[in-house]
C-alpha atoms as a PDB file:
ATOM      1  CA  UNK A   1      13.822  12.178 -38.341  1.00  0.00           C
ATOM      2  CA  UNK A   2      12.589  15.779 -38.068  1.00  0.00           C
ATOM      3  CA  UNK A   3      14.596  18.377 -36.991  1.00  0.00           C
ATOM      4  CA  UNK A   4      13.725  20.107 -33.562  1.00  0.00           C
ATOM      5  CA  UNK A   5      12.908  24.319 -34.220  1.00  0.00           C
ATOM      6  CA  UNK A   6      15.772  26.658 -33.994  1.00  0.00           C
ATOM      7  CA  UNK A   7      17.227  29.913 -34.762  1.00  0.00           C
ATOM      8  CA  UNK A   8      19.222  29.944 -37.854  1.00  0.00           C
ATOM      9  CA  UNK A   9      22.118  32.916 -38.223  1.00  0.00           C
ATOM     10  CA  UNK A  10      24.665  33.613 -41.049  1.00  0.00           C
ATOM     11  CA  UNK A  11      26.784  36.312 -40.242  1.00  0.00           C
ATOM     12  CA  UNK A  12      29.147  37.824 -43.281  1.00  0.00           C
ATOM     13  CA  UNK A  13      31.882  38.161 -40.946  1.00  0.00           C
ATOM     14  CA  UNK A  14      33.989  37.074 -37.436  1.00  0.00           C
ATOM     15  CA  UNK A  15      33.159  40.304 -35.926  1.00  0.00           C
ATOM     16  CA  UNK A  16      29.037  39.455 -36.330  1.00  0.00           C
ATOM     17  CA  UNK A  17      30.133  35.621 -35.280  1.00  0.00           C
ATOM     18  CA  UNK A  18      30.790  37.395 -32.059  1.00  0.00           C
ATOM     19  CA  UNK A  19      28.234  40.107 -31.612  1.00  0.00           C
ATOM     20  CA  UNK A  20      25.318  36.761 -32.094  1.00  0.00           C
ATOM     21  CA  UNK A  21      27.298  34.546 -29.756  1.00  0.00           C
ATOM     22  CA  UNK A  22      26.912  37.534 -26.996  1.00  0.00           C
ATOM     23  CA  UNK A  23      22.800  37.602 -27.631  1.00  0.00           C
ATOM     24  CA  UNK A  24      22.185  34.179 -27.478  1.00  0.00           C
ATOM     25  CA  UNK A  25      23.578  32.812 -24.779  1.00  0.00           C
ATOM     26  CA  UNK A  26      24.885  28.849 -24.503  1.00  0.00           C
ATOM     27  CA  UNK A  27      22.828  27.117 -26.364  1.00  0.00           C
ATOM     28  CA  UNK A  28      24.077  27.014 -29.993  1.00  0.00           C
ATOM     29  CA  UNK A  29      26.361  25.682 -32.079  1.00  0.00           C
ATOM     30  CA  UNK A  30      28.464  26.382 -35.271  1.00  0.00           C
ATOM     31  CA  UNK A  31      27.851  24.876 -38.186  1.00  0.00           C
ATOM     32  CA  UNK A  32      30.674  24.123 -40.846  1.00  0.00           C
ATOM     33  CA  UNK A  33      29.691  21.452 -43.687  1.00  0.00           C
ATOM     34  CA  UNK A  34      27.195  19.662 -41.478  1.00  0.00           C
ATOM     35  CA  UNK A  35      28.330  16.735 -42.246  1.00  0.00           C
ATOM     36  CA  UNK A  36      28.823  15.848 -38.531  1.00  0.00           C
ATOM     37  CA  UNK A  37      26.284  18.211 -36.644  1.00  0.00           C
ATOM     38  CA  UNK A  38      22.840  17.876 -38.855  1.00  0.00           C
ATOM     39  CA  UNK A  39      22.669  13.557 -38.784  1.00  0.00           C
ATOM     40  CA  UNK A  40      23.495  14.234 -34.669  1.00  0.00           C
ATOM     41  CA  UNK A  41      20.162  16.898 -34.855  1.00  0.00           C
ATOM     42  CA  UNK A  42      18.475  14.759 -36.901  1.00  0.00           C
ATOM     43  CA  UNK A  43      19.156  11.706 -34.494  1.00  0.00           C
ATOM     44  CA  UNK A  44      18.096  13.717 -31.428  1.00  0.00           C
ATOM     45  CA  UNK A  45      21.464  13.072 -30.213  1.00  0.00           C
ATOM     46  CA  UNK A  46      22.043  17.004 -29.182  1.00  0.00           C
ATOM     47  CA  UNK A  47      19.787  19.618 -29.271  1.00  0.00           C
ATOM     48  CA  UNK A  48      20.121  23.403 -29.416  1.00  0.00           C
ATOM     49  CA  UNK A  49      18.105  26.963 -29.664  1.00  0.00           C
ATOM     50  CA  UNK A  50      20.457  28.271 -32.059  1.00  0.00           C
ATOM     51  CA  UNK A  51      22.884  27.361 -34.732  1.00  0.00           C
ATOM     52  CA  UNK A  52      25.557  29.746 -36.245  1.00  0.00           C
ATOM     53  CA  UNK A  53      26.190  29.043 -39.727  1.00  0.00           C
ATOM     54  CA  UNK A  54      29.965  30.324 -41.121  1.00  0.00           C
ATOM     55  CA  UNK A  55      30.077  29.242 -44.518  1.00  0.00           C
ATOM     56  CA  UNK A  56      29.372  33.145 -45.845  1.00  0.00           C
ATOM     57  CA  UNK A  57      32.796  34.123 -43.972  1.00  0.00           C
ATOM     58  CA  UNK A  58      35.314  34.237 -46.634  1.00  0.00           C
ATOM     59  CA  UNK A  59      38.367  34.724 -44.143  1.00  0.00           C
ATOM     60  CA  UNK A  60      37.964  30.808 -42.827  1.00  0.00           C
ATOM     61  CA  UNK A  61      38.287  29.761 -46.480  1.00  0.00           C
ATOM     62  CA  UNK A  62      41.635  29.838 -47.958  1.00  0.00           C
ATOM     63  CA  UNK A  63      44.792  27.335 -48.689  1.00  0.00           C
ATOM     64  CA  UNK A  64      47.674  29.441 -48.356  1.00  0.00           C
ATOM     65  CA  UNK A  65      51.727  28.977 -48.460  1.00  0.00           C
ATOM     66  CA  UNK A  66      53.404  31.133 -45.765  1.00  0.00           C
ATOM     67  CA  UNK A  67      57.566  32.181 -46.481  1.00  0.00           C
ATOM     68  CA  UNK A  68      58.267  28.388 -47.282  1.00  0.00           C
ATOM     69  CA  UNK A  69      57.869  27.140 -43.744  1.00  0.00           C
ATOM     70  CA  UNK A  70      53.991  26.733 -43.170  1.00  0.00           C
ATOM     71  CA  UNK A  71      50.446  25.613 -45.020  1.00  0.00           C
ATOM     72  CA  UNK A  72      47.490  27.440 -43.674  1.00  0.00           C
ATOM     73  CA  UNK A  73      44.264  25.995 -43.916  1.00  0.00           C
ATOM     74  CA  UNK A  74      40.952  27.807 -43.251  1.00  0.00           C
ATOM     75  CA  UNK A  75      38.649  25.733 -40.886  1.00  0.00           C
ATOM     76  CA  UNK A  76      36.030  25.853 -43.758  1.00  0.00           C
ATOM     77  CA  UNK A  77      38.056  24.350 -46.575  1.00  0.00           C
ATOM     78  CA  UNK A  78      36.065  21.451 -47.904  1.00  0.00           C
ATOM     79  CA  UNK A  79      37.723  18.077 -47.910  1.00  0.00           C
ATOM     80  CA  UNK A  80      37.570  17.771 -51.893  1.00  0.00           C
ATOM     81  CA  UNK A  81      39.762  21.144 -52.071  1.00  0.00           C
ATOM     82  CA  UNK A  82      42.445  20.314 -49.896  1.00  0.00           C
ATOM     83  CA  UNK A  83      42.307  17.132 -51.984  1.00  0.00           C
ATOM     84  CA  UNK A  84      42.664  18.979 -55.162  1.00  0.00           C
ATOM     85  CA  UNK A  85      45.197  21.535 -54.111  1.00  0.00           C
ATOM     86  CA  UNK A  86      48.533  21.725 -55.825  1.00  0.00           C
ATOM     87  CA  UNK A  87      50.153  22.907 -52.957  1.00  0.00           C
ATOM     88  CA  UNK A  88      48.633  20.294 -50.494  1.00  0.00           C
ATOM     89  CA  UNK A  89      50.015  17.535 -53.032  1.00  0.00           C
ATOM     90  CA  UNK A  90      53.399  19.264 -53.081  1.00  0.00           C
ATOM     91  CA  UNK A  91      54.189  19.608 -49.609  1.00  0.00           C
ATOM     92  CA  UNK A  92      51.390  17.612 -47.398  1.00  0.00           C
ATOM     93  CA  UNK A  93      50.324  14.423 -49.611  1.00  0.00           C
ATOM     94  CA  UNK A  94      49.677  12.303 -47.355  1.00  0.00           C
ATOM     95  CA  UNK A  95      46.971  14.806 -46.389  1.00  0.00           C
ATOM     96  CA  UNK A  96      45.726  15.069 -49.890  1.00  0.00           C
ATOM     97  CA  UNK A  97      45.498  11.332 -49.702  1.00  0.00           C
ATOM     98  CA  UNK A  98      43.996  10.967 -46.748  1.00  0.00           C
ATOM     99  CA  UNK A  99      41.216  14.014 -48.073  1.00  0.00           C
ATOM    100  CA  UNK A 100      41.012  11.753 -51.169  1.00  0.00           C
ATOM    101  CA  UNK A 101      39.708   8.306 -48.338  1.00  0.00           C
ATOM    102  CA  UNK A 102      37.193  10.646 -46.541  1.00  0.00           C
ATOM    103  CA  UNK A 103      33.527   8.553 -46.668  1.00  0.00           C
ATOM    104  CA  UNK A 104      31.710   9.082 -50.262  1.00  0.00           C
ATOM    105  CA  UNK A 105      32.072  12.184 -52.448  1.00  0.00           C
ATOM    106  CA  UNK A 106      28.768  13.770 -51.652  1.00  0.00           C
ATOM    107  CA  UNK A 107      30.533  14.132 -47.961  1.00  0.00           C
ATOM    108  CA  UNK A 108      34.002  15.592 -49.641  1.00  0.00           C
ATOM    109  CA  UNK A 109      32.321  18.331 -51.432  1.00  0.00           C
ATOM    110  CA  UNK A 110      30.555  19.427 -48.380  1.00  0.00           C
ATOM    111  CA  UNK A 111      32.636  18.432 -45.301  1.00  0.00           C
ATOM    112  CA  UNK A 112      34.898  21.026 -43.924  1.00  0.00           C
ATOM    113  CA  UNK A 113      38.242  19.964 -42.108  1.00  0.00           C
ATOM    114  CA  UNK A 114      37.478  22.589 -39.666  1.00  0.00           C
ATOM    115  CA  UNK A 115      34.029  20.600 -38.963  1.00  0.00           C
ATOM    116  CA  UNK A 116      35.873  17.486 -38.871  1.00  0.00           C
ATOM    117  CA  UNK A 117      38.562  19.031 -36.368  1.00  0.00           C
ATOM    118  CA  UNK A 118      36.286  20.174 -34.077  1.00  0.00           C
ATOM    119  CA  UNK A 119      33.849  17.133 -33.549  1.00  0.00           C
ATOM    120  CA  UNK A 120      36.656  15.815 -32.183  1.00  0.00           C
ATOM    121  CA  UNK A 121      36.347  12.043 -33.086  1.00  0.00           C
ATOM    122  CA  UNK A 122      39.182   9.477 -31.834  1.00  0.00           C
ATOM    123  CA  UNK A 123      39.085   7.853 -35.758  1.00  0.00           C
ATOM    124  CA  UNK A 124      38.429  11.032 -38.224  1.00  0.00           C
ATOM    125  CA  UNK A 125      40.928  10.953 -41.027  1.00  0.00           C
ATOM    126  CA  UNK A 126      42.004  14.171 -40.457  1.00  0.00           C
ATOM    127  CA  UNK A 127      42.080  14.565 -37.062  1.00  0.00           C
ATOM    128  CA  UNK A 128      44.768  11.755 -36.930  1.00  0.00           C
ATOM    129  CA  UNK A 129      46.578  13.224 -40.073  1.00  0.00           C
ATOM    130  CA  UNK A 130      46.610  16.686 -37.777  1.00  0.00           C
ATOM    131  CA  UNK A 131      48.053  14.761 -35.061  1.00  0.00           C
ATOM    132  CA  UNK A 132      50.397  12.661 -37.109  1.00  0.00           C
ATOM    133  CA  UNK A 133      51.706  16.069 -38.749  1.00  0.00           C
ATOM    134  CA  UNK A 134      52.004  18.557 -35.167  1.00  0.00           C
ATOM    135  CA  UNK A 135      49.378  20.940 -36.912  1.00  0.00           C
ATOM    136  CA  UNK A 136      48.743  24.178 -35.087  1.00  0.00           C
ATOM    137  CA  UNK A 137      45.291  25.125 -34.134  1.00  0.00           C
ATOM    138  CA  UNK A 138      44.799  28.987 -35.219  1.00  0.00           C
ATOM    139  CA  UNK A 139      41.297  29.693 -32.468  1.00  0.00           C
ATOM    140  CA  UNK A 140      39.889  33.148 -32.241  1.00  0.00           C
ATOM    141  CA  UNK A 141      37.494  35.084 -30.060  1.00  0.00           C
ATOM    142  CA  UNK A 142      36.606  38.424 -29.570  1.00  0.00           C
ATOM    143  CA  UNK A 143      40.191  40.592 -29.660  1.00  0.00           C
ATOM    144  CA  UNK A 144      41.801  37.620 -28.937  1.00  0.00           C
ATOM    145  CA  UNK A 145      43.594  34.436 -30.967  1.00  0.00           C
ATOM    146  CA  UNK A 146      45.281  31.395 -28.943  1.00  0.00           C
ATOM    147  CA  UNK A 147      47.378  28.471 -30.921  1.00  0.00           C
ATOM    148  CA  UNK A 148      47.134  24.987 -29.655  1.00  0.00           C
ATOM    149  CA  UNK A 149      49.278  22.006 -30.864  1.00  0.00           C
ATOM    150  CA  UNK A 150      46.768  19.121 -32.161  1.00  0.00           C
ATOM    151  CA  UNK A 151      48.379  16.723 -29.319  1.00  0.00           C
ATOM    152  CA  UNK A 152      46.567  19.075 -26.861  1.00  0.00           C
ATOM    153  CA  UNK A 153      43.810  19.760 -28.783  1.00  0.00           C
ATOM    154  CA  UNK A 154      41.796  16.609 -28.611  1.00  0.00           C
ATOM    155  CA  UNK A 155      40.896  15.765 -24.908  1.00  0.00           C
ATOM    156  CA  UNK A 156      38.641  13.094 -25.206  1.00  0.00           C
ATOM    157  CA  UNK A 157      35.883  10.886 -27.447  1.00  0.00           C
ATOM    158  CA  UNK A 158      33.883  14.085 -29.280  1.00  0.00           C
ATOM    159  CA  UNK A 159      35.916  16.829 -26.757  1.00  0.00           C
ATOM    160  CA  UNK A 160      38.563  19.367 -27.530  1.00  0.00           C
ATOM    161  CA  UNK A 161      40.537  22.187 -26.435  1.00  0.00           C
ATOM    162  CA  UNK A 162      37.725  24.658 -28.084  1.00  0.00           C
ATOM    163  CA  UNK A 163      35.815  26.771 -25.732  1.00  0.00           C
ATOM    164  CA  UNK A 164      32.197  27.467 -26.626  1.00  0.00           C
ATOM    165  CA  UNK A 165      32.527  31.367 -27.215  1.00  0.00           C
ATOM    166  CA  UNK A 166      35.610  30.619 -29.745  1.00  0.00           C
ATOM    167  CA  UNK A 167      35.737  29.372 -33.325  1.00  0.00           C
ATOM    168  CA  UNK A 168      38.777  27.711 -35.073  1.00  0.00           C
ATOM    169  CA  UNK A 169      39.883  29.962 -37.881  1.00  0.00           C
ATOM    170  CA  UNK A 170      42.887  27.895 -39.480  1.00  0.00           C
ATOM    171  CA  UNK A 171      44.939  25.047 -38.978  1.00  0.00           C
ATOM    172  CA  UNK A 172      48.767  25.607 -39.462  1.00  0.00           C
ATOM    173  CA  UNK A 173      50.986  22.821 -40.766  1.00  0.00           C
ATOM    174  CA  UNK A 174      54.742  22.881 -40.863  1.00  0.00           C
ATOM    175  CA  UNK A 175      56.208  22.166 -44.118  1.00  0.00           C
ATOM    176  CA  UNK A 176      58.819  19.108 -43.728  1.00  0.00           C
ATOM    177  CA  UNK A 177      62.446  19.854 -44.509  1.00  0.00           C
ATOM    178  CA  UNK A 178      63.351  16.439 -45.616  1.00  0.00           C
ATOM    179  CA  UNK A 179      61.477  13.756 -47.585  1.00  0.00           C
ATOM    180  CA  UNK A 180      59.816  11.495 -45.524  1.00  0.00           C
ATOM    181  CA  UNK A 181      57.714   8.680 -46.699  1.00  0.00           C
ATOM    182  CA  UNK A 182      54.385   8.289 -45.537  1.00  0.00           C
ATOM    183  CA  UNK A 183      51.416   5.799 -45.360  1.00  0.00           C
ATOM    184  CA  UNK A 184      47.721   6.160 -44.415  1.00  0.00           C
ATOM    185  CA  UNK A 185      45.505   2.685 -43.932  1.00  0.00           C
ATOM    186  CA  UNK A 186      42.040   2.625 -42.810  1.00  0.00           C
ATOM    187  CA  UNK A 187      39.369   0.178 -41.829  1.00  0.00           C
ATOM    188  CA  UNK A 188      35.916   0.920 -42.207  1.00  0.00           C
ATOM    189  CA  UNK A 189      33.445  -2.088 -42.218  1.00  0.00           C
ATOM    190  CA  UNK A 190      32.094  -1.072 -46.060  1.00  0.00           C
ATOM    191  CA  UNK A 191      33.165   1.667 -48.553  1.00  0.00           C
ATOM    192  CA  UNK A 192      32.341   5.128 -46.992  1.00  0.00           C
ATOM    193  CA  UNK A 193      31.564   4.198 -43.519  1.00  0.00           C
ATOM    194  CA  UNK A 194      33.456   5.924 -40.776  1.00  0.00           C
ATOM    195  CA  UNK A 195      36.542   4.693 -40.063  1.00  0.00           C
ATOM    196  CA  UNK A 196      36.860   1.446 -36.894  1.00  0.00           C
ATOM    197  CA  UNK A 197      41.334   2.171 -36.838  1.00  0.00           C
ATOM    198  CA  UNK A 198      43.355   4.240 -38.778  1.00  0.00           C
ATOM    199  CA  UNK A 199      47.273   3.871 -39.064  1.00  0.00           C
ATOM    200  CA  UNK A 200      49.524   7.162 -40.482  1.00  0.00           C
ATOM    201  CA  UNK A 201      52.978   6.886 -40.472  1.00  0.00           C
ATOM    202  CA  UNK A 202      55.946   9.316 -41.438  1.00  0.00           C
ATOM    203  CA  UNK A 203      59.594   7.869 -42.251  1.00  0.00           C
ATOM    204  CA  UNK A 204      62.981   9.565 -43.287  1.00  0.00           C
ATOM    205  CA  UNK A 205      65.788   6.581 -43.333  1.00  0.00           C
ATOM    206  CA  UNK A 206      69.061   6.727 -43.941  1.00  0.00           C
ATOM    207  CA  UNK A 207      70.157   3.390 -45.755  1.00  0.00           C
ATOM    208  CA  UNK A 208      68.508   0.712 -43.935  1.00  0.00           C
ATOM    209  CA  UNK A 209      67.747   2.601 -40.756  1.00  0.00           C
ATOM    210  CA  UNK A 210      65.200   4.412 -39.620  1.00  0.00           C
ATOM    211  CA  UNK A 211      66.193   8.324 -38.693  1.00  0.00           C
ATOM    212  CA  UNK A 212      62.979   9.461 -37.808  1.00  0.00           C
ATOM    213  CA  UNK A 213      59.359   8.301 -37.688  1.00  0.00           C
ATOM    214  CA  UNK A 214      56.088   9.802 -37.109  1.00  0.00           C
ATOM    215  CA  UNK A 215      53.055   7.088 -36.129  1.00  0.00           C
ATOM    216  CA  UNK A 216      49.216   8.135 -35.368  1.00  0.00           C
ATOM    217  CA  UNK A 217      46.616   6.227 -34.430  1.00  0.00           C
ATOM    218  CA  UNK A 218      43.136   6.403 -34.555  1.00  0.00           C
ATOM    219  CA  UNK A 219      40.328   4.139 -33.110  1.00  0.00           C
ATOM    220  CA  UNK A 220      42.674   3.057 -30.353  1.00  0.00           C
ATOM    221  CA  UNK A 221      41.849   4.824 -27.528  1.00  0.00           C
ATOM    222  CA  UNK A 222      39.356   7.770 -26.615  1.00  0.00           C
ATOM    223  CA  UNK A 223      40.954  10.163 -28.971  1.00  0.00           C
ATOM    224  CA  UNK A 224      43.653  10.380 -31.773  1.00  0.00           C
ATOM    225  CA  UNK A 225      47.200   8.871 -30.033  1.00  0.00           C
ATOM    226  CA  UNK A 226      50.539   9.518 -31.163  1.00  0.00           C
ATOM    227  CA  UNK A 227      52.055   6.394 -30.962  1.00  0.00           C
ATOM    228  CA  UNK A 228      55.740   8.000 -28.725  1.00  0.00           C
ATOM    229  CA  UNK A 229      56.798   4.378 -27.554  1.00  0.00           C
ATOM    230  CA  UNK A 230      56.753   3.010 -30.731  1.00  0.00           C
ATOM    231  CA  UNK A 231      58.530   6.218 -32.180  1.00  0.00           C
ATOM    232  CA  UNK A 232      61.113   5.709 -29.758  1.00  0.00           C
ATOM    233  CA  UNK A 233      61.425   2.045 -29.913  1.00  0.00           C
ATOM    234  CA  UNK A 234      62.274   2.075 -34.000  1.00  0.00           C
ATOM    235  CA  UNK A 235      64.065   5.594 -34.294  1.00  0.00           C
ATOM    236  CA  UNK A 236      67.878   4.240 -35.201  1.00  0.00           C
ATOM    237  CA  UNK A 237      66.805   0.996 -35.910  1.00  0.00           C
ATOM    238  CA  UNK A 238      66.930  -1.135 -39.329  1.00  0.00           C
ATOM    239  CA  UNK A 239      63.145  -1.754 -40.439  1.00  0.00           C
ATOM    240  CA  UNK A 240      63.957  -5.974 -39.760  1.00  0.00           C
ATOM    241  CA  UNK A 241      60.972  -7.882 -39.677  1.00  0.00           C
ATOM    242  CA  UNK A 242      61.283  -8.524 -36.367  1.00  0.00           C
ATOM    243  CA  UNK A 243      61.875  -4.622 -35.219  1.00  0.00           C
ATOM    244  CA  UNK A 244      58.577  -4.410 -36.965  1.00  0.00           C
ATOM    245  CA  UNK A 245      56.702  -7.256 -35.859  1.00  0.00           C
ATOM    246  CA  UNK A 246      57.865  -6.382 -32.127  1.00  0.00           C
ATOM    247  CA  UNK A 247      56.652  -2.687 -32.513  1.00  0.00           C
ATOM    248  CA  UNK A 248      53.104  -4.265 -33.441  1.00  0.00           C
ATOM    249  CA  UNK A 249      52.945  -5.899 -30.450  1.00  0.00           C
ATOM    250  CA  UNK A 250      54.605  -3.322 -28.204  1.00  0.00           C
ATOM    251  CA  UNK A 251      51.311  -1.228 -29.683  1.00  0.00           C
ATOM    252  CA  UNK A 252      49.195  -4.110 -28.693  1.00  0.00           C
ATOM    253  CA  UNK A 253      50.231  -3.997 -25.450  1.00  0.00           C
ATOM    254  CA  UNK A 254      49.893  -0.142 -24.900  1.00  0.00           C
ATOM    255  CA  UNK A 255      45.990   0.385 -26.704  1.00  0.00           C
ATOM    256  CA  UNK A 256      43.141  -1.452 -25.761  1.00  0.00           C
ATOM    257  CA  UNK A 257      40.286  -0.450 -28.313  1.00  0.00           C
ATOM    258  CA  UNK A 258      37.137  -0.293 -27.289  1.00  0.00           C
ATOM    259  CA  UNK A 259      34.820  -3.011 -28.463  1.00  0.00           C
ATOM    260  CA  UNK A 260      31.879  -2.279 -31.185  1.00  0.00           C
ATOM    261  CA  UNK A 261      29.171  -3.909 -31.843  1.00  0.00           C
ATOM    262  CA  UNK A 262      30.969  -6.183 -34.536  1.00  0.00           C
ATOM    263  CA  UNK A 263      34.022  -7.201 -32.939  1.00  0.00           C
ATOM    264  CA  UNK A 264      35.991  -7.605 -29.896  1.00  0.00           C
ATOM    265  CA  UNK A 265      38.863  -5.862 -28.584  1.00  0.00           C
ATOM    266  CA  UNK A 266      40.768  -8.255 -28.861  1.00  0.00           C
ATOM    267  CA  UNK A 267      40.253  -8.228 -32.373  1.00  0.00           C
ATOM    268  CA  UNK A 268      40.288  -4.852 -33.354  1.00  0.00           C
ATOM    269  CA  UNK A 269      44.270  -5.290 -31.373  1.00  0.00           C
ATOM    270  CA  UNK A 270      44.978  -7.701 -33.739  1.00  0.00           C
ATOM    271  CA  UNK A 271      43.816  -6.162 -37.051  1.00  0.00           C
ATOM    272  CA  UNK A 272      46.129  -2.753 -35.467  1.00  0.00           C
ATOM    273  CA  UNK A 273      49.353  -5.105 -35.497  1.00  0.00           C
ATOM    274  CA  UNK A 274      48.407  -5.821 -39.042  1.00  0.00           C
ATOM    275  CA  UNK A 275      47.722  -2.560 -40.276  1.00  0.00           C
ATOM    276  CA  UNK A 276      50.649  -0.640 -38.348  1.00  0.00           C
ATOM    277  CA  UNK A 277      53.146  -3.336 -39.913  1.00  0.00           C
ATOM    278  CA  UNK A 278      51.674  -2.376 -43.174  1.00  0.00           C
ATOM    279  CA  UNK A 279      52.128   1.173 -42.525  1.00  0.00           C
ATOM    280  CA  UNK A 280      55.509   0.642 -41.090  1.00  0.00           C
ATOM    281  CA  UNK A 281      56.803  -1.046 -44.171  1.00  0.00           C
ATOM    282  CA  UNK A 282      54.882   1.355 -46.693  1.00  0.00           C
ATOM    283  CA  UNK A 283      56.510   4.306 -45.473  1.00  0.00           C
ATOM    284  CA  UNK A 284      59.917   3.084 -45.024  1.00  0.00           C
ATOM    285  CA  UNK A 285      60.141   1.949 -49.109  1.00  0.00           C
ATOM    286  CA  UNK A 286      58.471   4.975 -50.042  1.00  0.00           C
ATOM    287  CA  UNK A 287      61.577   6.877 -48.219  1.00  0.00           C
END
């Protein structure tokens, strides 16, 4: 399809970001990678008189270690360099990983997780690895920067936190103190679609029981979920077949998916108590 006419901007800097948001009123939006926002223009699913374009602002790029506790990640960090970093593979793999899984690599090389982050969608790969990981939301506006945890960030199917006159400049992960084994399963209907569920899951045992565990979900409800019950109903717990098997269904009976055009609900609930029994186990014999 044809794109509708608008006014294109690329400002060098925040401080023009702001002065152009003030002159054009409402109707615009930023644009990252475009990997999300051109196919929605294209489709006539959204339409605006102005788009913002930040990829010429060099302080929203960056991967950066901060005094051992924290990674920062500029919102405009493509998906193939977070999968590439050193330091993302040393202290955050399951978010390499998870970079690695992101649709085909024409998308990685373009896509931004800022971009991703901000569209907000219930099953993006790293909006659930945000979630499963407590990531910090660094979002600044004129003279002014807020920080939002990503369990408050996401409000809804496509809505966040993010107020129209502010952009997200970083996102702030906490390094983990202790080794935790992780897992991140997907199901897309073919190679490179977007994702129907994801399962992530975080696991530091001690012998054969579970200390601590970390599950997100995505594709389960109208935005990313961490999964708290099912936390609470393993933590302290051997990983038995049956503690498993009954967390599955415990999940089963919390989420109801929406259907898609493909499959039931029903369904998709039953492919979930596959895949977070997968995830479960994964984790816990990587620990």
């Amino acid at each position: 399809m044809i794109l509708e006419t608008f006014d294109y901007y690329a400002p060098n800097s925040l401080a023009e970001v702001f002065d152009i948001v003030e002159s054009v009123g409402e109707d615009f939006k930023f644009l990252a990678g475009g990997q999300s926002l051109i196919p929605m223009l294209k489709m006539n699913l959204i339409k605006v008189s102005s788009i913002i374009d930040l990829k010429k602002i060099s302080d929203l790029s960056f991967i950066k270690e901060e005094d051992g506790q924290l990674i920062r990640i500029g919102a405009l960090v493509k998906y193939v360099e977070i999968s590439e970093s050193d330091l993302i593979k040393k202290h955050l793999p399951i978010l390499s990983y998870a970079s690695r899984k992101v649709a085909h690599q024409l998308v990685r090389n373009r896509g931004t997780i800022g971009g991703s982050i901000v569209f907000g969608h219930p099953a993006a790969d790293l909006c659930v690895i945000s979630v499963l990981l407590d990531a910090e939301m660094e979002i600044v506006s004129r003279g002014a920067v807020r920080y939002v945890n990503a369990n408050r960030f996401f409000l809804g199917s496509l809505t966040t936190n993010l107020k129209q006159n502010e952009v997200l400049k970083s996102i702030r992960f906490k390094i983990p103190k202790e080794n935790y084994g992780w897992s991140f399963n997907k199901l897309s209907l073919s190679h490179g679609d977007f994702p129907l569920l994801i399962t992530a899951t975080l696991i530091r045992r001690s012998g054969n029981t579970i200390d601590d565990i970390k599950i997100a979900l995505g594709g389960v409800a109208d935005t990313v979920v961490r999964a708290k019950e099912i936390e609470e109903f393993l933590k302290g717990k051997e990983a038995t077949e049956e503690n498993i098997y009954k967390a599955s269904k415990l999940a089963s009976s919390i989420y109801n998916p929406s259907p898609t055009l493909e499959f039931s609900s029903n369904y998709i609930k039953k492919v979930m108590e596959v895949y977070l029994r997968r995830s479960i186990n994964e984790a816990y014999n990587m620990a």
